[in-house]
PDB file of N, CA and C in Angstrom:
ATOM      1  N   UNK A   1     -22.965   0.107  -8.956  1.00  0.00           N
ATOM      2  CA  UNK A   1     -23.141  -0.580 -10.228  1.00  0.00           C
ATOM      3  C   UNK A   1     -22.687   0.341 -11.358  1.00  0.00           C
ATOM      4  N   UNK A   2     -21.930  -0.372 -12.273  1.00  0.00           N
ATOM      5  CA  UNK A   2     -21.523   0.784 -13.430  1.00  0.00           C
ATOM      6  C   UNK A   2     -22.533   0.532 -14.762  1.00  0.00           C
ATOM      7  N   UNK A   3     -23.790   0.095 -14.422  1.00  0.00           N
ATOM      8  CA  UNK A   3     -24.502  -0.023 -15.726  1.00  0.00           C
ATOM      9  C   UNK A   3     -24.416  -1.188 -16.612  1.00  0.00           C
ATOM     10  N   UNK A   4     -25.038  -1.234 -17.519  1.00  0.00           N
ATOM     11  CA  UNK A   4     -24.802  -2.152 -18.828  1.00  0.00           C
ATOM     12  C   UNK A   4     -23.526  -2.295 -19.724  1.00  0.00           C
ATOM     13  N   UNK A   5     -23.093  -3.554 -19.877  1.00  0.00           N
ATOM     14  CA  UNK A   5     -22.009  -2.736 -20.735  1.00  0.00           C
ATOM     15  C   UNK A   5     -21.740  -1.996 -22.177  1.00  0.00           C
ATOM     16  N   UNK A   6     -20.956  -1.715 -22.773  1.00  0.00           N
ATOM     17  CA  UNK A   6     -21.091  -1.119 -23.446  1.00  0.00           C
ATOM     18  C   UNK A   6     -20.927  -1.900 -24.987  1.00  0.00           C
ATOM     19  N   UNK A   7     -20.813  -1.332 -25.971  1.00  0.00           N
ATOM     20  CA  UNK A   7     -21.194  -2.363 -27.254  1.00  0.00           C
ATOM     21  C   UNK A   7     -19.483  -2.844 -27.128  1.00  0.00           C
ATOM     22  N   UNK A   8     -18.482  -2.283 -27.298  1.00  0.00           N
ATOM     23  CA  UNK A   8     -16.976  -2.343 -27.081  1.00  0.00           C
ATOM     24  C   UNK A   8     -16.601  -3.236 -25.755  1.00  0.00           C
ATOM     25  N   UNK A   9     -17.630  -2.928 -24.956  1.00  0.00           N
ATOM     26  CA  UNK A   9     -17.160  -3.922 -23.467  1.00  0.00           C
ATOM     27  C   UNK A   9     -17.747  -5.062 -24.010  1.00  0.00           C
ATOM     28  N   UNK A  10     -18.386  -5.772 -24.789  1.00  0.00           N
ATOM     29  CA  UNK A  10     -19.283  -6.932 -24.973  1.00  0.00           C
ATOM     30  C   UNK A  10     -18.478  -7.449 -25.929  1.00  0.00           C
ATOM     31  N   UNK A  11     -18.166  -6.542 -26.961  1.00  0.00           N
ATOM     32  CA  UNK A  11     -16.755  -7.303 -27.741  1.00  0.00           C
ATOM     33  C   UNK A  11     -15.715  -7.705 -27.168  1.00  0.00           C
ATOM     34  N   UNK A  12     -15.155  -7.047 -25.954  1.00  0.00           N
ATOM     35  CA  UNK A  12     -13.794  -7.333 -25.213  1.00  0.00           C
ATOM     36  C   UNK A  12     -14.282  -8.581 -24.580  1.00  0.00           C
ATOM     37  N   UNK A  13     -15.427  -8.387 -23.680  1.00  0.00           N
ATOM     38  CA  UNK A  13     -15.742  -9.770 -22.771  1.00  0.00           C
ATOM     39  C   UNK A  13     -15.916 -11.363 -24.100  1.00  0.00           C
ATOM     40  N   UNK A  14     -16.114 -11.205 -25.006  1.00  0.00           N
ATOM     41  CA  UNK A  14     -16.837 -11.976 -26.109  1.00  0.00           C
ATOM     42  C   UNK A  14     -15.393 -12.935 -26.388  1.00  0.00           C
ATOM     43  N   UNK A  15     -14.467 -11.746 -26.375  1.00  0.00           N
ATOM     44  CA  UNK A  15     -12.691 -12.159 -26.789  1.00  0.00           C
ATOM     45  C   UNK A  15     -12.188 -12.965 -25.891  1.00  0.00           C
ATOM     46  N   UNK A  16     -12.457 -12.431 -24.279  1.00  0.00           N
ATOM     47  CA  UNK A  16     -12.044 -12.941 -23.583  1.00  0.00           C
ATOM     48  C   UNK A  16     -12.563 -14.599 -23.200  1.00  0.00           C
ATOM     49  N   UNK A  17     -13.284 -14.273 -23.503  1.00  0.00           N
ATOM     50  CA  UNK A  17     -14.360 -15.751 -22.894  1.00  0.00           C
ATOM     51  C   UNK A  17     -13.533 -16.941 -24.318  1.00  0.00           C
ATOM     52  N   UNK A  18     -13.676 -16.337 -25.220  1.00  0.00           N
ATOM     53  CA  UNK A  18     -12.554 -17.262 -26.266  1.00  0.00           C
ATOM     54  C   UNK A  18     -11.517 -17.993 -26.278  1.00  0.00           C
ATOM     55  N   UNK A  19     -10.693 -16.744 -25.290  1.00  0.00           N
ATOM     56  CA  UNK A  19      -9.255 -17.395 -24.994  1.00  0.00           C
ATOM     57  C   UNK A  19      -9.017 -18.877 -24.824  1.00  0.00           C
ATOM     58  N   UNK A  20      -8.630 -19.893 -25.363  1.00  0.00           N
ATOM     59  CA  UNK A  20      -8.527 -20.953 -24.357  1.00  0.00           C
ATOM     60  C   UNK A  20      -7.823 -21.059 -23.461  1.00  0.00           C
ATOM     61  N   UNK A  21      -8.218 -22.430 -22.555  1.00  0.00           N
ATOM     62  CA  UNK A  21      -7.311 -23.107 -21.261  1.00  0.00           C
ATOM     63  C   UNK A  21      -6.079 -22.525 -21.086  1.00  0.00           C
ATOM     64  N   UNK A  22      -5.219 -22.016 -20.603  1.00  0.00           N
ATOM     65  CA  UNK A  22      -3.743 -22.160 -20.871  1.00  0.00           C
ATOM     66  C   UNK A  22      -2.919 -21.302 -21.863  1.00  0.00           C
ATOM     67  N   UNK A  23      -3.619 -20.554 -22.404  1.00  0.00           N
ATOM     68  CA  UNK A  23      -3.289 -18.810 -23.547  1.00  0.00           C
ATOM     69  C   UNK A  23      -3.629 -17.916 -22.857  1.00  0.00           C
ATOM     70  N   UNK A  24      -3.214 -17.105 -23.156  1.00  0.00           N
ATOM     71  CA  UNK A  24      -3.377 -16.049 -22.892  1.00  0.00           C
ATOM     72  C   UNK A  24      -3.324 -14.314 -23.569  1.00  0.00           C
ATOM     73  N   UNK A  25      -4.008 -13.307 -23.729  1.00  0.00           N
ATOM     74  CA  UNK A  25      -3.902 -12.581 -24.227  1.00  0.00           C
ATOM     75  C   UNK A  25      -3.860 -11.376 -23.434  1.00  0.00           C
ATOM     76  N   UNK A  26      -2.708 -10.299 -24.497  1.00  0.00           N
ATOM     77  CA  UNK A  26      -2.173  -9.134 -23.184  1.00  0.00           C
ATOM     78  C   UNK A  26      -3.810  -7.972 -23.723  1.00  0.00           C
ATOM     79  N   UNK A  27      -3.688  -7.192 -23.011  1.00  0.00           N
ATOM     80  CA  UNK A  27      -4.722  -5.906 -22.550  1.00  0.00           C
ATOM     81  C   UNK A  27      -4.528  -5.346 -24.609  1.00  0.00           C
ATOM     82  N   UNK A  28      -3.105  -5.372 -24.571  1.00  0.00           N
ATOM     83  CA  UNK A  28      -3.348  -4.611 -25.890  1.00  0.00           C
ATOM     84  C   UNK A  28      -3.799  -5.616 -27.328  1.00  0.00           C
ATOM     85  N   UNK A  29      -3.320  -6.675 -27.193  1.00  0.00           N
ATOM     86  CA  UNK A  29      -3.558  -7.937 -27.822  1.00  0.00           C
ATOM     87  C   UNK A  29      -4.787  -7.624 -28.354  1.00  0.00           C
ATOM     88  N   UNK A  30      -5.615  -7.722 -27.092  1.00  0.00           N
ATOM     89  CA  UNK A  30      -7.307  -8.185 -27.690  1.00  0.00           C
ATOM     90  C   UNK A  30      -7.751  -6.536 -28.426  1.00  0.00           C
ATOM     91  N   UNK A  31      -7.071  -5.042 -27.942  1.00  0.00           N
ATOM     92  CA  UNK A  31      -7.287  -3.939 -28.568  1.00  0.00           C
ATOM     93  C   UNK A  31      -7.262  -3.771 -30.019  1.00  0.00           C
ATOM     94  N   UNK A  32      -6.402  -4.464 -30.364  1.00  0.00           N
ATOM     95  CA  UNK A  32      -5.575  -4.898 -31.959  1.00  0.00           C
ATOM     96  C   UNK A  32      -6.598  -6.023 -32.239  1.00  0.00           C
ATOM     97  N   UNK A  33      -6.847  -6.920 -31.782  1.00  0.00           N
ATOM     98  CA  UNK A  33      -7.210  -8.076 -32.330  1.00  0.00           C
ATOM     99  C   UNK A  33      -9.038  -7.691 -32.980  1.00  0.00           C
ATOM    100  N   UNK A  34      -9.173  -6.502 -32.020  1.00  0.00           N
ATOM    101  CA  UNK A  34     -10.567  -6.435 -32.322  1.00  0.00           C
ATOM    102  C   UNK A  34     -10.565  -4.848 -32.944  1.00  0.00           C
ATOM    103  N   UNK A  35      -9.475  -4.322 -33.327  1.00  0.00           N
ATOM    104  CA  UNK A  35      -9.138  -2.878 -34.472  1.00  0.00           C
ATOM    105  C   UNK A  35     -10.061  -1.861 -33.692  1.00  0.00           C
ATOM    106  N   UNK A  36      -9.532  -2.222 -32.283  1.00  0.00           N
ATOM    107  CA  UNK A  36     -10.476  -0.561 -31.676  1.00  0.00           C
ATOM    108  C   UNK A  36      -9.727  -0.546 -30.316  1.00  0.00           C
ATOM    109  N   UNK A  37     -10.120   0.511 -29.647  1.00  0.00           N
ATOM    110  CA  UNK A  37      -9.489   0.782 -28.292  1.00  0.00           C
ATOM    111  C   UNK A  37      -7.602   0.776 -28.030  1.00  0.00           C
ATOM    112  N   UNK A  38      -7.901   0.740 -26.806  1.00  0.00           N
ATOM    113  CA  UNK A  38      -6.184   0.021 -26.794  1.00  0.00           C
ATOM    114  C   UNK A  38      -6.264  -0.602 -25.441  1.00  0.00           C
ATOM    115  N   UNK A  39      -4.851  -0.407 -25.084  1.00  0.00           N
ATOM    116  CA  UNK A  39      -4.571  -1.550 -23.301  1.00  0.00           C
ATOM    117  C   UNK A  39      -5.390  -0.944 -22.317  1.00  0.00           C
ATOM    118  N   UNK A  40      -5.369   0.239 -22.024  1.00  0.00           N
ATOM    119  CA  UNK A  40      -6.195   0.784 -21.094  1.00  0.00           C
ATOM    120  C   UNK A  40      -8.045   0.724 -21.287  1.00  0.00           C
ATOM    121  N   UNK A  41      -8.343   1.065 -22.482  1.00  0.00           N
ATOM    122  CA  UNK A  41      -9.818   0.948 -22.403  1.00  0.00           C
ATOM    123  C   UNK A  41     -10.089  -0.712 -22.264  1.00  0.00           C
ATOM    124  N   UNK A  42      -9.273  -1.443 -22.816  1.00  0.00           N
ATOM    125  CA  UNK A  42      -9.676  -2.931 -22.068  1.00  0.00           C
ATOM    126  C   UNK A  42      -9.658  -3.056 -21.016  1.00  0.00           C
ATOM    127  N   UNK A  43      -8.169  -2.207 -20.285  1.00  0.00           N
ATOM    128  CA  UNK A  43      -8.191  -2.902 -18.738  1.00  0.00           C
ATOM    129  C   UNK A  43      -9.319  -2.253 -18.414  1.00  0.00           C
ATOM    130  N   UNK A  44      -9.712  -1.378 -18.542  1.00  0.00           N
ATOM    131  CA  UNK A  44     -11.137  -0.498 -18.224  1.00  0.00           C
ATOM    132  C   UNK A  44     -12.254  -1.524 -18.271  1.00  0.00           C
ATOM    133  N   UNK A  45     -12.606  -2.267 -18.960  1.00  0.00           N
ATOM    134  CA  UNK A  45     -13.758  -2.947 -19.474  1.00  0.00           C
ATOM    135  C   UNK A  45     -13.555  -3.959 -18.530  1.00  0.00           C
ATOM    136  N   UNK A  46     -12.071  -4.790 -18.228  1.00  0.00           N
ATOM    137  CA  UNK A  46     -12.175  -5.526 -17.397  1.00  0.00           C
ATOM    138  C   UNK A  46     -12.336  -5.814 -15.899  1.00  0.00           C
ATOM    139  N   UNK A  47     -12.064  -4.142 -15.646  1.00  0.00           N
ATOM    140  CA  UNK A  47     -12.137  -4.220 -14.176  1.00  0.00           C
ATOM    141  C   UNK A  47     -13.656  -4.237 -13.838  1.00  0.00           C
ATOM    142  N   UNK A  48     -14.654  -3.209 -14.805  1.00  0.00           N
ATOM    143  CA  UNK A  48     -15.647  -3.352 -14.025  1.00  0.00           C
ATOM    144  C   UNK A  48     -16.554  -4.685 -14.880  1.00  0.00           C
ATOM    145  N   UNK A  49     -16.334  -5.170 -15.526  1.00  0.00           N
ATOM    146  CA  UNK A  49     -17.011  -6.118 -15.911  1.00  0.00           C
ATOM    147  C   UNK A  49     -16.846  -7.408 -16.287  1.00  0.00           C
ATOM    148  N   UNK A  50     -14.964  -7.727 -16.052  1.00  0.00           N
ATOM    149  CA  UNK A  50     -14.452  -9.106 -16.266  1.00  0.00           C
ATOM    150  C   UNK A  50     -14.809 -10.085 -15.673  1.00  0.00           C
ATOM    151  N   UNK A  51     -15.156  -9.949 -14.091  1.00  0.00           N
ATOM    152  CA  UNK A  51     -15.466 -11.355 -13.056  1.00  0.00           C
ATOM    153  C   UNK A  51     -16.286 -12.311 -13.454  1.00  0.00           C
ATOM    154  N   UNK A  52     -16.881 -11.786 -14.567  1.00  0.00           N
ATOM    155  CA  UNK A  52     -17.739 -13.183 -15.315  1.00  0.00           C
ATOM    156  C   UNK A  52     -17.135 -14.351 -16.201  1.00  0.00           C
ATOM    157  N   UNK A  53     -15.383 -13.493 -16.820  1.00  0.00           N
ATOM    158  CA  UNK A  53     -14.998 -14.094 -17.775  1.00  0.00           C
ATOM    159  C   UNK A  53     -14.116 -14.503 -17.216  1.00  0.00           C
ATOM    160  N   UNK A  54     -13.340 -15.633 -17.948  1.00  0.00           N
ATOM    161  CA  UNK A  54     -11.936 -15.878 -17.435  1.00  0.00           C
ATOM    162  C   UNK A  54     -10.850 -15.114 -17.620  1.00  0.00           C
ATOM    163  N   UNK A  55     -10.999 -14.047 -16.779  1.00  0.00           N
ATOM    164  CA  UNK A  55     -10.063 -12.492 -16.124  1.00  0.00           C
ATOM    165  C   UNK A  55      -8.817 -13.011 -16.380  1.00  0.00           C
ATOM    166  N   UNK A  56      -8.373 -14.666 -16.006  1.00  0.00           N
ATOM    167  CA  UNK A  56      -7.133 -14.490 -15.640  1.00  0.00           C
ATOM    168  C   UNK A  56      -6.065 -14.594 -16.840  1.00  0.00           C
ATOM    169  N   UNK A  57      -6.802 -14.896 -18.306  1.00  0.00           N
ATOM    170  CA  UNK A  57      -6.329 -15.084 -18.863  1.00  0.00           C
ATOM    171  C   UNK A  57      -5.935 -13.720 -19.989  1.00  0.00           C
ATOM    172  N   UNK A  58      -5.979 -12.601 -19.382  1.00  0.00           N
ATOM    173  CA  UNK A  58      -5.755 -10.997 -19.416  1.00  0.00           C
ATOM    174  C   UNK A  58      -4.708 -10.523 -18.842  1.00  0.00           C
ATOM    175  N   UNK A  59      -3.604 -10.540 -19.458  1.00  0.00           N
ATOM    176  CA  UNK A  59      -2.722 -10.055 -18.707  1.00  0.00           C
ATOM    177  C   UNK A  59      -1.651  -8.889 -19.214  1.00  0.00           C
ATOM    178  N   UNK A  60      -0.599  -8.041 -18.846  1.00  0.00           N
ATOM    179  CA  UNK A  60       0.046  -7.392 -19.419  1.00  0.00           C
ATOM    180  C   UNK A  60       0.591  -7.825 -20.121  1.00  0.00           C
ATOM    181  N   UNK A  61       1.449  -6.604 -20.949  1.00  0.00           N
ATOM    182  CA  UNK A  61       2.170  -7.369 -22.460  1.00  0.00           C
ATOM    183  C   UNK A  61       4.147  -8.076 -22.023  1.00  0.00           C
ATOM    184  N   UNK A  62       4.042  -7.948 -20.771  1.00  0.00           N
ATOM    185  CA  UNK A  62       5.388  -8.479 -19.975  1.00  0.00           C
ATOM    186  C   UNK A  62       4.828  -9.833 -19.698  1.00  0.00           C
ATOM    187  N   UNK A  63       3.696 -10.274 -19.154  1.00  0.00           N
ATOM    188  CA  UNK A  63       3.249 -11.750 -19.108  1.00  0.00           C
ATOM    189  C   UNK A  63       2.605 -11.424 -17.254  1.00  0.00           C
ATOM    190  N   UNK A  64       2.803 -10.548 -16.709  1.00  0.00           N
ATOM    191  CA  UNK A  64       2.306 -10.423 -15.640  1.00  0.00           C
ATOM    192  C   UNK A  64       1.151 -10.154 -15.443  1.00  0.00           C
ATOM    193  N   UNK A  65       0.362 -10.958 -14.182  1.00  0.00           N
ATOM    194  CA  UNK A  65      -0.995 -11.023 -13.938  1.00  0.00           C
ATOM    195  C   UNK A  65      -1.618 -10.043 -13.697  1.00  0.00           C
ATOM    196  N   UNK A  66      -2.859  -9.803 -13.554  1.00  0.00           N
ATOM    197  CA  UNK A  66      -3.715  -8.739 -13.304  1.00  0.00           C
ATOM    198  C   UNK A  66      -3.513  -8.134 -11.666  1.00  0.00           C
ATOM    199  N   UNK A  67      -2.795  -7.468 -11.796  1.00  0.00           N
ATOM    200  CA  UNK A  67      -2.756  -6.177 -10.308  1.00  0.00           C
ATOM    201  C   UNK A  67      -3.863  -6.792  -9.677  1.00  0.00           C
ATOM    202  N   UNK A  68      -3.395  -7.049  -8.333  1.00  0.00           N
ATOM    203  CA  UNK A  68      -3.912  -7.268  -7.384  1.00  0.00           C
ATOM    204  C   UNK A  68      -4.579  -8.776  -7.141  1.00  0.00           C
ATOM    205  N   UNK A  69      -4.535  -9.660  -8.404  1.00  0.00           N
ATOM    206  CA  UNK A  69      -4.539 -10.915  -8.450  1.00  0.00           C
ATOM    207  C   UNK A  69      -4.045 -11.846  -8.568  1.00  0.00           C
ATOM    208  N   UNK A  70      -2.915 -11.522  -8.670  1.00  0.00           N
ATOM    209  CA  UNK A  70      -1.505 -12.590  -8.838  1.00  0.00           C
ATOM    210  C   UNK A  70      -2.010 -13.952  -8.012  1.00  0.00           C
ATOM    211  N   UNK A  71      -2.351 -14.023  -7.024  1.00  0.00           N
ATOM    212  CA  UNK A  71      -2.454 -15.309  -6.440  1.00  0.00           C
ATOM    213  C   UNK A  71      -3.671 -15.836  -6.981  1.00  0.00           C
ATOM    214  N   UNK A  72      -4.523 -15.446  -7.193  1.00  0.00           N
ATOM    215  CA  UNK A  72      -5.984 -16.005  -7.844  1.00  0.00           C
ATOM    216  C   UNK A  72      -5.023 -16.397  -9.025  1.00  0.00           C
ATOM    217  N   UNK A  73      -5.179 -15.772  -9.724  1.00  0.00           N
ATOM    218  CA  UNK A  73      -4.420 -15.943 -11.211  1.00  0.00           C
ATOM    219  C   UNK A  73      -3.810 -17.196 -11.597  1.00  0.00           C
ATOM    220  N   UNK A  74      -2.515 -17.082 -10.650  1.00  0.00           N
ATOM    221  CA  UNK A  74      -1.234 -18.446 -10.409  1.00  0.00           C
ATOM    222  C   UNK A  74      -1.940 -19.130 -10.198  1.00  0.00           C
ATOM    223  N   UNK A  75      -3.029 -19.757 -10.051  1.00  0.00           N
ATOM    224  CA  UNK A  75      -4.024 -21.113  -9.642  1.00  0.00           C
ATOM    225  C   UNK A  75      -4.625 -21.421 -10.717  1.00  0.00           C
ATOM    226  N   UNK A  76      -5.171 -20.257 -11.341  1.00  0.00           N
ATOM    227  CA  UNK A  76      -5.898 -20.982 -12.606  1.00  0.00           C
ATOM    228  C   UNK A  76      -4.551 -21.439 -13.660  1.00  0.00           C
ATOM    229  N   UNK A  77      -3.457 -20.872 -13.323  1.00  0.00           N
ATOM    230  CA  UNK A  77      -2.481 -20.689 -14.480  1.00  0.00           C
ATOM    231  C   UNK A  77      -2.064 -22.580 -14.442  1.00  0.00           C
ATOM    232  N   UNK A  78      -1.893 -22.315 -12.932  1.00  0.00           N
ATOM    233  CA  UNK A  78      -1.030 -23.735 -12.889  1.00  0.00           C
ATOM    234  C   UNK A  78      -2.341 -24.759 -13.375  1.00  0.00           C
ATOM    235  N   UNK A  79      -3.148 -25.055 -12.607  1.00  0.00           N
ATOM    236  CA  UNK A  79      -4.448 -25.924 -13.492  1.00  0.00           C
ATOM    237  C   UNK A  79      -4.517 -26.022 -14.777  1.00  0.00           C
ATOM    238  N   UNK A  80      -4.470 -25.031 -15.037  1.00  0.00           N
ATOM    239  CA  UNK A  80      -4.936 -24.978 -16.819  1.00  0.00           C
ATOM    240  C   UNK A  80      -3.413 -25.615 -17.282  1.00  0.00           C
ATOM    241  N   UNK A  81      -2.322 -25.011 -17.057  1.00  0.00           N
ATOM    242  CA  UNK A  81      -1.076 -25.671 -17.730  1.00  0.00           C
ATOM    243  C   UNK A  81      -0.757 -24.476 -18.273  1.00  0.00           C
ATOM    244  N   UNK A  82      -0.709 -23.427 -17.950  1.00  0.00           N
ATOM    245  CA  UNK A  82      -0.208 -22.140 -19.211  1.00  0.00           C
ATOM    246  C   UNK A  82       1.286 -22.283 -18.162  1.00  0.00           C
ATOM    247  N   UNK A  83       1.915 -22.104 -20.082  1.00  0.00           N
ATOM    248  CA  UNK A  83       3.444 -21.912 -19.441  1.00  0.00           C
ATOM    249  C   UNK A  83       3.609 -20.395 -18.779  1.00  0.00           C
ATOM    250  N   UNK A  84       4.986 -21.131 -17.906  1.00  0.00           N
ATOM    251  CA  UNK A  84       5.488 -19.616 -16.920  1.00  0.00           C
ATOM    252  C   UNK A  84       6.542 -19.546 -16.917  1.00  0.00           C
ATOM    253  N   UNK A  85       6.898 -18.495 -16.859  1.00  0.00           N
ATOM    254  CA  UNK A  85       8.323 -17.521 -16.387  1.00  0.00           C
ATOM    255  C   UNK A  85       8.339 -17.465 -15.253  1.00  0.00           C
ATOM    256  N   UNK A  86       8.779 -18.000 -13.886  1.00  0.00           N
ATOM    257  CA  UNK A  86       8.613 -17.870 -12.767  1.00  0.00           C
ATOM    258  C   UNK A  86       7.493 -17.064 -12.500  1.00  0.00           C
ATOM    259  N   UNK A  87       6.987 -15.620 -11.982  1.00  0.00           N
ATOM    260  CA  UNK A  87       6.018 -15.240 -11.553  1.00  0.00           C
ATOM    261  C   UNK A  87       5.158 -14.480 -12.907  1.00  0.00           C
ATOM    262  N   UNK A  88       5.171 -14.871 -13.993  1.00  0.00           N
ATOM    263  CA  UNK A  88       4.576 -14.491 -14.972  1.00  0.00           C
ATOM    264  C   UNK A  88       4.405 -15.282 -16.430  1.00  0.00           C
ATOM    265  N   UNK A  89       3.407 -15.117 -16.819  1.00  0.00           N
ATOM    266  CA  UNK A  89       2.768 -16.453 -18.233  1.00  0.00           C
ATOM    267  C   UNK A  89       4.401 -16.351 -19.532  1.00  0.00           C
ATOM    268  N   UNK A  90       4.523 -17.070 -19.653  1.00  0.00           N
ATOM    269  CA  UNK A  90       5.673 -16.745 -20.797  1.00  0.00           C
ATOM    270  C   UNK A  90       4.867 -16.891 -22.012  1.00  0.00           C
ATOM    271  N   UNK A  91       5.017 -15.186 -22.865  1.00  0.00           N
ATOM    272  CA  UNK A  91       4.165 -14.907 -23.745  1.00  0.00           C
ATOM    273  C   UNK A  91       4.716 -15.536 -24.844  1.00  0.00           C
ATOM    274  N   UNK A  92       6.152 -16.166 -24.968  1.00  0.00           N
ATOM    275  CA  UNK A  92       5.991 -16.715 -26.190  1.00  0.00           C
ATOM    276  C   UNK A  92       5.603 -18.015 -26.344  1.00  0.00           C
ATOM    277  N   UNK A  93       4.831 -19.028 -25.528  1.00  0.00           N
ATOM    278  CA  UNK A  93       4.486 -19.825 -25.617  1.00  0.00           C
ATOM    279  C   UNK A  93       2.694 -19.750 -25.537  1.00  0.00           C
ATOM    280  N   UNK A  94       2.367 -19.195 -24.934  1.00  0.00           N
ATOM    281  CA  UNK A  94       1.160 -18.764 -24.023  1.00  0.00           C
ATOM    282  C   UNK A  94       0.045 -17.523 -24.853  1.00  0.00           C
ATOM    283  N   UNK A  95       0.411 -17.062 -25.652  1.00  0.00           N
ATOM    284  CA  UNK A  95      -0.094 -15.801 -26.386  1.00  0.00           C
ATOM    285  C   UNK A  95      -1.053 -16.574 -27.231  1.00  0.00           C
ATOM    286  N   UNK A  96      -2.050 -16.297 -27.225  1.00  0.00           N
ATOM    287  CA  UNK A  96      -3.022 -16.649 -28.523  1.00  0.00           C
ATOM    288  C   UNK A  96      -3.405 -15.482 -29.134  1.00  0.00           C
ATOM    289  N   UNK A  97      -3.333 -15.785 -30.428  1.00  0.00           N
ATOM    290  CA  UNK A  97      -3.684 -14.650 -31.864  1.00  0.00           C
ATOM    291  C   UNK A  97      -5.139 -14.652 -31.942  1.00  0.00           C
ATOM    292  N   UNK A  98      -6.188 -15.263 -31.209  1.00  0.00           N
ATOM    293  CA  UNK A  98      -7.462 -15.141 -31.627  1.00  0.00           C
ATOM    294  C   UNK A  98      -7.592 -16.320 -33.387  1.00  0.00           C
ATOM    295  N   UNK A  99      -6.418 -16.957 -33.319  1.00  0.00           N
ATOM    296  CA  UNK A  99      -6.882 -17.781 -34.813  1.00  0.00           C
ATOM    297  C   UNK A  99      -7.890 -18.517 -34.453  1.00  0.00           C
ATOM    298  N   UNK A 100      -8.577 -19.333 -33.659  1.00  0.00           N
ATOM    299  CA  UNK A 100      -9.634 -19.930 -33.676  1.00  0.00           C
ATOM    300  C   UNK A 100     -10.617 -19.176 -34.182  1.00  0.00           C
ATOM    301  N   UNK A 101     -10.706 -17.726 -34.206  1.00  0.00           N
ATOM    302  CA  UNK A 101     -12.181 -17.204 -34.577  1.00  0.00           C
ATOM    303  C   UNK A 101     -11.906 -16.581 -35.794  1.00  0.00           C
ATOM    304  N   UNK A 102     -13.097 -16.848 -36.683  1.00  0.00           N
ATOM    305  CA  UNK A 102     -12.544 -16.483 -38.512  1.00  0.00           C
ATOM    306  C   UNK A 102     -12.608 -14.890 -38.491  1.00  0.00           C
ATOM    307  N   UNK A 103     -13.152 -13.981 -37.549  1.00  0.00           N
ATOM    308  CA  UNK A 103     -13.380 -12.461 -37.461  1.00  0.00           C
ATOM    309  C   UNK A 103     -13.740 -12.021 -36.061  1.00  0.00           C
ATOM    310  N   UNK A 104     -13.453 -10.692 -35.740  1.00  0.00           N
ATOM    311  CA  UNK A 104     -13.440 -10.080 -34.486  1.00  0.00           C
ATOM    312  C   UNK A 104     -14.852 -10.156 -34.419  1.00  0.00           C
ATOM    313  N   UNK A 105     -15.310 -10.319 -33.295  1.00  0.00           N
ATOM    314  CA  UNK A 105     -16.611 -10.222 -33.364  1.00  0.00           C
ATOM    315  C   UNK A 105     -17.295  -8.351 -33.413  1.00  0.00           C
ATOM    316  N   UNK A 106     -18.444  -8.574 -34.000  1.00  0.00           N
ATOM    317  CA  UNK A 106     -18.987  -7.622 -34.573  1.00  0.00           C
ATOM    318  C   UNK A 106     -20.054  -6.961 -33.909  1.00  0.00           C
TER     319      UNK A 106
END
């Protein structure tokens, strides 16, 4: 068990759970979006504590799925409707800015 999370992991999971259906946001995206961390301390946050959120909608800033989940992933992708680039989300359709929420959460 890696513990509780942390005040920064609860903001990342908070972002993630936001995302909608079919968007998607890269590792560094939500770092920026929430003016702290960067790609790695998210992917950090997500490995040990994403499986609650919708993980799949976390992906690199190329549009490719989360290492080692590509096939989980491609299932929710195709369901939901997020556009693709053959084996990866095409970020210029697919990227959400977090505009639904009036501020990063706090």
């Amino acid at each position: 068990m890696h513990g509780d999370p942390t005040r920064f992991a609860e903001r990342v999971l908070d972002v993630v759970e936001s995302i909608p259906p079919g968007r998607v946001m890269a590792y560094g995206d939500i770092a920026e979006f929430l003016g702290e961390g960067g790609p790695r301390q998210v992917g950090r946050v997500m490995a040990l504590w994403g499986g609650g959120v919708p993980w799949w909608r976390v992906v690199r800033a190329d549009g490719s799925p989360p290492v080692c989940h590509e096939r989980r992933a491609m299932k929710h992708y195709q369901s939901e409707g997020t556009p693709l680039r053959g084996e990866r989300v095409d970020m210029r359709l697919a990227r959400w800015d977090g505009g639904d929420r009036p501020d990063p959460v706090t």
